[in-house]
Protein backbone atom coordinates (compact mmCIF):
# COMPACT_ATOMS: atom_id res chain seq x y z
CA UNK A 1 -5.92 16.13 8.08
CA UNK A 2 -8.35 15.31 10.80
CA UNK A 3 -8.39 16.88 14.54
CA UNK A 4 -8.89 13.98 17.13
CA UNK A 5 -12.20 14.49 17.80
CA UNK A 6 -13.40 14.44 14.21
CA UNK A 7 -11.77 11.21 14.32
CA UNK A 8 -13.35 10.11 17.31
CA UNK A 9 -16.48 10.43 15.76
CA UNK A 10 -16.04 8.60 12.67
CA UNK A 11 -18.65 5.64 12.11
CA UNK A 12 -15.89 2.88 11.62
CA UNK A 13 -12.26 2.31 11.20
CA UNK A 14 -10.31 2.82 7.93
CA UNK A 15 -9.20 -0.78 6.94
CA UNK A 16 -5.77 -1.04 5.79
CA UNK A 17 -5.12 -4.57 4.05
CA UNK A 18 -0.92 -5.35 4.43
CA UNK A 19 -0.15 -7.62 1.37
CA UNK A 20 2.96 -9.68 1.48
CA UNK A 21 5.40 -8.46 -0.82
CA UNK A 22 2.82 -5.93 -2.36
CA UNK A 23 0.98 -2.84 -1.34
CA UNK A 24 -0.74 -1.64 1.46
CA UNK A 25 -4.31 -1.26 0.44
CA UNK A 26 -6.75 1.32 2.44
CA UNK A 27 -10.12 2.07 2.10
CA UNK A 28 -10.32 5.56 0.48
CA UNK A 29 -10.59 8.14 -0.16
CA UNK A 30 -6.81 9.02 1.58
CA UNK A 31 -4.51 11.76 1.61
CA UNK A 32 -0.60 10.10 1.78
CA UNK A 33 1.94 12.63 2.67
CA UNK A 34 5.33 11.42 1.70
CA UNK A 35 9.14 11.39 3.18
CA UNK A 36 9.65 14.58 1.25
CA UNK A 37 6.43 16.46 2.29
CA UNK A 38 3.93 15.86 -1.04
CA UNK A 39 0.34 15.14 -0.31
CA UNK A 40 -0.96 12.90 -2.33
CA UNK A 41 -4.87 13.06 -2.37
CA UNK A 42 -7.18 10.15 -3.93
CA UNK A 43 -10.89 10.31 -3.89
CA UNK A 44 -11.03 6.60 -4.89
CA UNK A 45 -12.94 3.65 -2.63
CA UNK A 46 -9.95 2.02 -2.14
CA UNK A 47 -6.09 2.38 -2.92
CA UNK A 48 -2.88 0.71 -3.11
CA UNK A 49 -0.07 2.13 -1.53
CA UNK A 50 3.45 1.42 -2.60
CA UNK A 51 5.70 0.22 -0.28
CA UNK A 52 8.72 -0.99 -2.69
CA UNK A 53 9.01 2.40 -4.54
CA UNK A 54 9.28 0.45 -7.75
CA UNK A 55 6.18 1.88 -9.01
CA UNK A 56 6.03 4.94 -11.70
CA UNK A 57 3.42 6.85 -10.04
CA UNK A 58 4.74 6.44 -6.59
CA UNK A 59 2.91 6.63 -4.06
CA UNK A 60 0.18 4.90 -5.50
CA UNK A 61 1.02 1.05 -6.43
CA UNK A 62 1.46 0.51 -10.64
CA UNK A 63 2.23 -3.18 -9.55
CA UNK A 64 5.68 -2.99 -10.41
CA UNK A 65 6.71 -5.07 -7.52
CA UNK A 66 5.36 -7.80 -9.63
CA UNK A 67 8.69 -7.80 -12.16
CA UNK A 68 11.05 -8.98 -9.33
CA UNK A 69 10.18 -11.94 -7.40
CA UNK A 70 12.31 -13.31 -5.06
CA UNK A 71 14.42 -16.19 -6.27
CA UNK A 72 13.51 -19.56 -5.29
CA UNK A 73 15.72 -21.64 -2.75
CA UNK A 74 16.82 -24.81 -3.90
CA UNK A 75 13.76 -26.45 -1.65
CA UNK A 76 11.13 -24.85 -3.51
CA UNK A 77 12.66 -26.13 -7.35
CA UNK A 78 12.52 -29.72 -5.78
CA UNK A 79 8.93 -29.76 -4.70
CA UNK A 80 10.18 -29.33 -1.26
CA UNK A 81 11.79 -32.62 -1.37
């Protein structure tokens, strides 16, 4: 992990991309540390991070989020009518 003033000195921001009802995607490489203390450590450009815990190789996103979508309301079967 960084000290502050490593940080302070770094050329730009990370971006972090939020997707609704997906991942979080950052610009790599990252280290995640998880609720139970793991680091996990990817080298790639870019990542996404699993925020449903769905996925197989948690932390990193396998898409499973993508098998359960939320069920429409009765609005969206219409057309919106």
């Amino acid at each position: 992990m960084r000290n502050a003033d490593e940080h302070a000195q770094s050329p730009r921001p990370r971006r972090i991309t939020v997707e609704r009802g997906g991942p979080v995607v950052v610009e790599g490489p990252v280290e995640v540390v998880t609720d139970d203390g793991t680091v996990a450590v990817s080298r790639r450009f870019a990542v996404a991070i699993c925020t449903c815990r769905r996925s197989a190789t948690y932390p990193w996103c396998d898409t499973s989020h993508r098998a359960r979508r939320p069920r429409p309301t009765g609005r969206e079967e219409d057309g919106g009518r």
